[in-house]
N, C-alpha and C. Protein backbone atom coordinates (compact mmCIF):
# COMPACT_ATOMS: atom_id res chain seq x y z
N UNK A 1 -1.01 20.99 -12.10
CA UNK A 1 -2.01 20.02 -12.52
C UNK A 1 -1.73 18.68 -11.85
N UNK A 2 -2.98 18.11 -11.69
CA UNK A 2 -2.48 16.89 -10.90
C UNK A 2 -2.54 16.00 -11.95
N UNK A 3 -1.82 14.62 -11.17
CA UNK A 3 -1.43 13.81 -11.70
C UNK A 3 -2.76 12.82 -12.13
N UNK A 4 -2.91 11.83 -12.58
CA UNK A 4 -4.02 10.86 -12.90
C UNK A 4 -3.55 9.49 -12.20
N UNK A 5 -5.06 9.36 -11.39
CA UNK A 5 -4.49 8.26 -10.75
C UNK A 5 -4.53 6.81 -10.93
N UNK A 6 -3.30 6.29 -10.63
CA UNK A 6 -2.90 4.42 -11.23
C UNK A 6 -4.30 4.01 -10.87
N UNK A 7 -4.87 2.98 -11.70
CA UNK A 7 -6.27 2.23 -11.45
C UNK A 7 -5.74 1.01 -11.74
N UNK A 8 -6.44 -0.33 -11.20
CA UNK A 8 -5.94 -1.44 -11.20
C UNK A 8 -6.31 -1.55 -12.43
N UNK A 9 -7.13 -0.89 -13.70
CA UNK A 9 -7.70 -1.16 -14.89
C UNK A 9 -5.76 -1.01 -15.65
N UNK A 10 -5.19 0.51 -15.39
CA UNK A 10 -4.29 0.43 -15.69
C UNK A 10 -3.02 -0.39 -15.28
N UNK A 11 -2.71 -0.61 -14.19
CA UNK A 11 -1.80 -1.76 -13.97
C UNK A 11 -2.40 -3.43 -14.47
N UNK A 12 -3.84 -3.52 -14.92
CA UNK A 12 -3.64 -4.89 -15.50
C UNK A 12 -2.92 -4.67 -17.40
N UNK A 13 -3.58 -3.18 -17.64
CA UNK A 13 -2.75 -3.14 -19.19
C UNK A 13 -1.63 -2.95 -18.90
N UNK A 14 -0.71 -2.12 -18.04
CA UNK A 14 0.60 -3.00 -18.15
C UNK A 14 1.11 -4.15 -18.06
N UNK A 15 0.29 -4.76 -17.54
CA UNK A 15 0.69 -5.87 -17.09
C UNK A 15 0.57 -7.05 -18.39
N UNK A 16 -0.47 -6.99 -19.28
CA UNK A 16 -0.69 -7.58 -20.26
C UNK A 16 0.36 -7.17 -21.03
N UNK A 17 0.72 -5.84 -21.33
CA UNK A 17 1.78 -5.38 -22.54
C UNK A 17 2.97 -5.88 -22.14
N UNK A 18 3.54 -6.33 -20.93
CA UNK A 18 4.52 -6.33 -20.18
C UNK A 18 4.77 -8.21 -20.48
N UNK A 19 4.14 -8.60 -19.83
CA UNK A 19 4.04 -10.09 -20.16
C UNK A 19 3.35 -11.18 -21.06
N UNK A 20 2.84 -9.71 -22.36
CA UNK A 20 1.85 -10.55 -23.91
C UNK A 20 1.11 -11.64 -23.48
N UNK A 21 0.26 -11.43 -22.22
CA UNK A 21 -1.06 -12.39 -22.01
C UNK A 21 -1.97 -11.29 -22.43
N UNK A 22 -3.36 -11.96 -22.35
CA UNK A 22 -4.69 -11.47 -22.70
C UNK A 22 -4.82 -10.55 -21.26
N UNK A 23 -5.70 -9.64 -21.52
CA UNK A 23 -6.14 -8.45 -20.48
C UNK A 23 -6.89 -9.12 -19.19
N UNK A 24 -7.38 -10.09 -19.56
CA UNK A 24 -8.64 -11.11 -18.54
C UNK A 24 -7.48 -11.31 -17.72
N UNK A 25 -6.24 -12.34 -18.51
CA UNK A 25 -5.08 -13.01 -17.84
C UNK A 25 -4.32 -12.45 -16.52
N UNK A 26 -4.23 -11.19 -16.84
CA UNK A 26 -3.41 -9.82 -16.81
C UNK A 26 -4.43 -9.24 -15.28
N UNK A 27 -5.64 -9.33 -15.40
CA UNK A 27 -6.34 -8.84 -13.96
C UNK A 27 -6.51 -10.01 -13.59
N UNK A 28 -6.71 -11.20 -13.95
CA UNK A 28 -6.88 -12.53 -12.73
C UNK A 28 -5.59 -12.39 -11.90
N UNK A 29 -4.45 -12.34 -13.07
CA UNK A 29 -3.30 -12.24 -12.33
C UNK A 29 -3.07 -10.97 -10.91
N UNK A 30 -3.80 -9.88 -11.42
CA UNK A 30 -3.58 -8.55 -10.11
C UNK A 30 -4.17 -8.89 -9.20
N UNK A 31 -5.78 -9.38 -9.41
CA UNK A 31 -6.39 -9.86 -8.55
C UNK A 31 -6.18 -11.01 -7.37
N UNK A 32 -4.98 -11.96 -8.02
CA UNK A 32 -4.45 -12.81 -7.18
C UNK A 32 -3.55 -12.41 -6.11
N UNK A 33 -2.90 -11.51 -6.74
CA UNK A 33 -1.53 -10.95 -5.98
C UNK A 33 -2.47 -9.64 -4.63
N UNK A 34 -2.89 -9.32 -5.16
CA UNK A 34 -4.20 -8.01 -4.52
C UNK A 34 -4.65 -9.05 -3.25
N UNK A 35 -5.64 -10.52 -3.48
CA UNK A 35 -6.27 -10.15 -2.73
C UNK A 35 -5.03 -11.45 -1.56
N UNK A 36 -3.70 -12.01 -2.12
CA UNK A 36 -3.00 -12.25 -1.41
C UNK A 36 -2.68 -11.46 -0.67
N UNK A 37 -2.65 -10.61 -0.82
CA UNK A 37 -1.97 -9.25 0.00
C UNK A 37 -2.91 -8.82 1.42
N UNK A 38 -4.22 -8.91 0.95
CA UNK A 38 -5.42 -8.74 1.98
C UNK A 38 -5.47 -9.70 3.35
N UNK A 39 -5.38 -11.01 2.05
CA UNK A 39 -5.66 -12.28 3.16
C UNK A 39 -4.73 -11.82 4.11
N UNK A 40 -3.29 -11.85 4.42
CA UNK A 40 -2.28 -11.72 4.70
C UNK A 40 -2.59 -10.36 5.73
N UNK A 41 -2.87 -9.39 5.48
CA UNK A 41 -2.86 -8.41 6.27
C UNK A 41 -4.53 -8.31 6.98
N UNK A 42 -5.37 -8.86 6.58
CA UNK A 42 -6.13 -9.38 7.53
C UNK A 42 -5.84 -10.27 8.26
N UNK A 43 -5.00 -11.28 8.60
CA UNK A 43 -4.44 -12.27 9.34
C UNK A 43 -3.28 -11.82 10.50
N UNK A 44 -3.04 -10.34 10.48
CA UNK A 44 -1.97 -9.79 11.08
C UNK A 44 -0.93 -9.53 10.48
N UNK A 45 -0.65 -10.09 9.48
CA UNK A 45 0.92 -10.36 9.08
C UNK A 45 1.28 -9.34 8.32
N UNK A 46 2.55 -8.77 8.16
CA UNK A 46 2.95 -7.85 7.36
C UNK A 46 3.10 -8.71 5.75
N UNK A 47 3.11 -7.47 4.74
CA UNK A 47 3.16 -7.59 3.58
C UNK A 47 4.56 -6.70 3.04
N UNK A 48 5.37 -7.73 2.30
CA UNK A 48 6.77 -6.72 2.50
C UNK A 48 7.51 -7.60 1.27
N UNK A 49 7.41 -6.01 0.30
CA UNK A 49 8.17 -6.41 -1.50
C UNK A 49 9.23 -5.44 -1.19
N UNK A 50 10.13 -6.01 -1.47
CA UNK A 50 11.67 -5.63 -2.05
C UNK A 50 12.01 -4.60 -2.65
N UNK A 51 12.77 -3.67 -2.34
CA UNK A 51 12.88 -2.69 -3.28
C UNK A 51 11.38 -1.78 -3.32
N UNK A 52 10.49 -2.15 -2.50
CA UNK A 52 9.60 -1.02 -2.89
C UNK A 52 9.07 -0.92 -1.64
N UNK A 53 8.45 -1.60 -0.25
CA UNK A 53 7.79 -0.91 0.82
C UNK A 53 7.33 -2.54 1.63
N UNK A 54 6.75 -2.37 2.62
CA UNK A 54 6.01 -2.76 3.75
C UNK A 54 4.92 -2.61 4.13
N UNK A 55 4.05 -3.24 4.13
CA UNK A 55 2.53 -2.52 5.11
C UNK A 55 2.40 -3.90 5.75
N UNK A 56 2.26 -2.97 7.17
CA UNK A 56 1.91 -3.57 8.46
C UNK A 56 0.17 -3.57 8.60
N UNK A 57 -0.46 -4.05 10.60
CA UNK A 57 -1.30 -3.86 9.94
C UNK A 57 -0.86 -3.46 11.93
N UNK A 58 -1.34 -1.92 11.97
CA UNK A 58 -1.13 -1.59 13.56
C UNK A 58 -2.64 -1.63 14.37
N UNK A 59 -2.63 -1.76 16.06
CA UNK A 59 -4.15 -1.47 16.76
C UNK A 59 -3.57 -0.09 16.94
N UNK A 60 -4.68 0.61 16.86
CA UNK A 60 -4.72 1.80 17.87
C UNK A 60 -5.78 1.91 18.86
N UNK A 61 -5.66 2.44 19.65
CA UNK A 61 -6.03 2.27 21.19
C UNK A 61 -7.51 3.12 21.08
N UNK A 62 -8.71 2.65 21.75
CA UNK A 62 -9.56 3.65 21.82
C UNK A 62 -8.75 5.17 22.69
N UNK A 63 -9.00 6.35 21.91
CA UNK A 63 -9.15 7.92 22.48
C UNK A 63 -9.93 8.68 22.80
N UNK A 64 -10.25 9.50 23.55
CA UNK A 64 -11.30 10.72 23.32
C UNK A 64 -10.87 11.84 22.07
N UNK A 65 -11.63 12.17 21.50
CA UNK A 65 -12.19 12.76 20.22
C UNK A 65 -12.67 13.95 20.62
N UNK A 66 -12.92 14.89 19.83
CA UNK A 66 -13.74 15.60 19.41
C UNK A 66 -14.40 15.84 18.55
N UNK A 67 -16.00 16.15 17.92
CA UNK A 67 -16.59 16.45 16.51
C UNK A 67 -16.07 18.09 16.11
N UNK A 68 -15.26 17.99 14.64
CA UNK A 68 -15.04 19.28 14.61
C UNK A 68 -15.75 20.27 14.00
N UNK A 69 -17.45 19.64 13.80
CA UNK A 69 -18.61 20.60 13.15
C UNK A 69 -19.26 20.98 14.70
N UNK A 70 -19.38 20.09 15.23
CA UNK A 70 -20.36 20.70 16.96
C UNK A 70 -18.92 20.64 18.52
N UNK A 71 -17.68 20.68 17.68
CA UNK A 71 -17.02 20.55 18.93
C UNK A 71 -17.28 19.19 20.43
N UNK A 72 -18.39 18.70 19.89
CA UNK A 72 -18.65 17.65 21.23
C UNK A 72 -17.85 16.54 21.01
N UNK A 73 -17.23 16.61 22.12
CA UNK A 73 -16.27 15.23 22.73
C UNK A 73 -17.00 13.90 22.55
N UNK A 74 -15.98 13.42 21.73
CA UNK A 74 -16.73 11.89 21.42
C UNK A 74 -15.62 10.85 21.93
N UNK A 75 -16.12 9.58 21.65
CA UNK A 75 -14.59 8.71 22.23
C UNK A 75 -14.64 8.01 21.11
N UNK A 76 -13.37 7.87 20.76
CA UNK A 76 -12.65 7.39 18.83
C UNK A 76 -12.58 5.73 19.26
N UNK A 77 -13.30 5.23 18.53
CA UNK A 77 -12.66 3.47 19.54
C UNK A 77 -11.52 3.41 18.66
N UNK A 78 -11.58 2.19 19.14
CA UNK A 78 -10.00 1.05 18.97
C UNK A 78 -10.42 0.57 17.23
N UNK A 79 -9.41 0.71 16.85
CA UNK A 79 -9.54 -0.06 15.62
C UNK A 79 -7.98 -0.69 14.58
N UNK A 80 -8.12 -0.78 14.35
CA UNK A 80 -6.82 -1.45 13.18
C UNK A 80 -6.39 -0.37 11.78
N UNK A 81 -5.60 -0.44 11.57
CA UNK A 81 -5.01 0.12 10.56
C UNK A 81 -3.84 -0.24 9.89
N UNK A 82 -4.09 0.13 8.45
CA UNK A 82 -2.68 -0.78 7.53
C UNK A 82 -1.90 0.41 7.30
N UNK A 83 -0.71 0.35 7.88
CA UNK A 83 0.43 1.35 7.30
C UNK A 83 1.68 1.02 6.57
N UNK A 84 2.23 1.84 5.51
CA UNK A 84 3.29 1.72 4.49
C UNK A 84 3.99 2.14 4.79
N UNK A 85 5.47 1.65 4.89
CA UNK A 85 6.32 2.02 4.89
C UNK A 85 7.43 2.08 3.52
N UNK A 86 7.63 3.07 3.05
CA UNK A 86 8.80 2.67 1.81
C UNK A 86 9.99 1.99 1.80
N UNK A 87 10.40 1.24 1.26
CA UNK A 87 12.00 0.83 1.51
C UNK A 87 12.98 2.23 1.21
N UNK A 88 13.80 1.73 1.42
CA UNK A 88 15.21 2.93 1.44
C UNK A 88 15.40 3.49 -0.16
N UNK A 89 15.61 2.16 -0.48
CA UNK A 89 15.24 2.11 -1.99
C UNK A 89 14.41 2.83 -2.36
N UNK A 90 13.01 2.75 -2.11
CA UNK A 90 12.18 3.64 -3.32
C UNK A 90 12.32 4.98 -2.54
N UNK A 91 12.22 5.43 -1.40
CA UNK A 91 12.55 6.75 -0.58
C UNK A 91 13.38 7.13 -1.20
N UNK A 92 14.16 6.87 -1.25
CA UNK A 92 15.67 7.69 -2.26
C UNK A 92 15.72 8.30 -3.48
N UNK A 93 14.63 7.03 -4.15
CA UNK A 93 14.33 7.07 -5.79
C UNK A 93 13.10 8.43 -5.96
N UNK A 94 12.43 8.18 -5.18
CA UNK A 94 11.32 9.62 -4.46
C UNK A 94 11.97 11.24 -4.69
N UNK A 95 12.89 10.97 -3.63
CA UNK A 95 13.96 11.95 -3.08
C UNK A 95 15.04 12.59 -4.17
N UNK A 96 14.84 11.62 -5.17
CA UNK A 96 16.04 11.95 -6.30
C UNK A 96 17.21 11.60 -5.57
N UNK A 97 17.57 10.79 -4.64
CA UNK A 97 18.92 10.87 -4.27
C UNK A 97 19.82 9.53 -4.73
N UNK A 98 20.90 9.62 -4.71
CA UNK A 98 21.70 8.56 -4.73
C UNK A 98 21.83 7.26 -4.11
N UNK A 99 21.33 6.34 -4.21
CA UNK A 99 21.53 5.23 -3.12
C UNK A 99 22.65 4.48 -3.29
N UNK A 100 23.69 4.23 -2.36
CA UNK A 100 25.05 4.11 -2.37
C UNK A 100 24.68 2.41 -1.54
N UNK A 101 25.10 1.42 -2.77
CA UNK A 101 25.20 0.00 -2.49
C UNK A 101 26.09 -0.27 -1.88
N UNK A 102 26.07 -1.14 -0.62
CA UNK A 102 26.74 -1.39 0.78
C UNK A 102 27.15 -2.73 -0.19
N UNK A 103 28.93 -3.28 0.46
CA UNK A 103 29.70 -4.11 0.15
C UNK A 103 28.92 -5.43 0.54
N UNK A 104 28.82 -6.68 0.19
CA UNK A 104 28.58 -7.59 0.85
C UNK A 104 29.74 -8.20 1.17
């Protein structure tokens, strides 16, 4: 069975239960952090939290294509894309594995 998926409806009720503001409080607040995140990766710049991941924002190059209902060769343009990367940290936590804290 699959899982049910996180909705920003549900991360603003945690977020209210979590920090006893009002629910309004609680999505102005997601909404700030959300569309910081946009501005930012519409501007080029990476977006990168601690302990949990990275998203970049990469070009990819126009290609030739194919349609895979009529097989006809098309050409894919150029466009942008946001990719995630996990930190080590949450990969591990994923993985079930041990993450072994390096000395400072």
């Amino acid at each position: 069975m699959k899982a049910p998926t996180l909705t920003k409806e549900k991360v603003a009720d945690d977020i209210q239960v979590h920090l006893d503001c009002s629910l309004r409080e609680a999505k102005e607040l997601l909404e700030t952090v959300l569309e910081e995140m946009k501005v930012e990766l519409e501007n080029g710049e990476s977006v990168k939290i601690s302990g949990f991941g990275k998203w970049m924002v990469k070009s990819k190059r126009a290609r030739p294509g194919r349609n895979p209902h009529t097989g006809q060769k098309i050409e894919i343009t150029a466009r942008k894309v946001v990719v995630f990367h996990p930190s080590e940290r949450f990969r591990a936590v994923m993985n079930g594995e041990e993450l072994v804290e390096e000395a400072v």
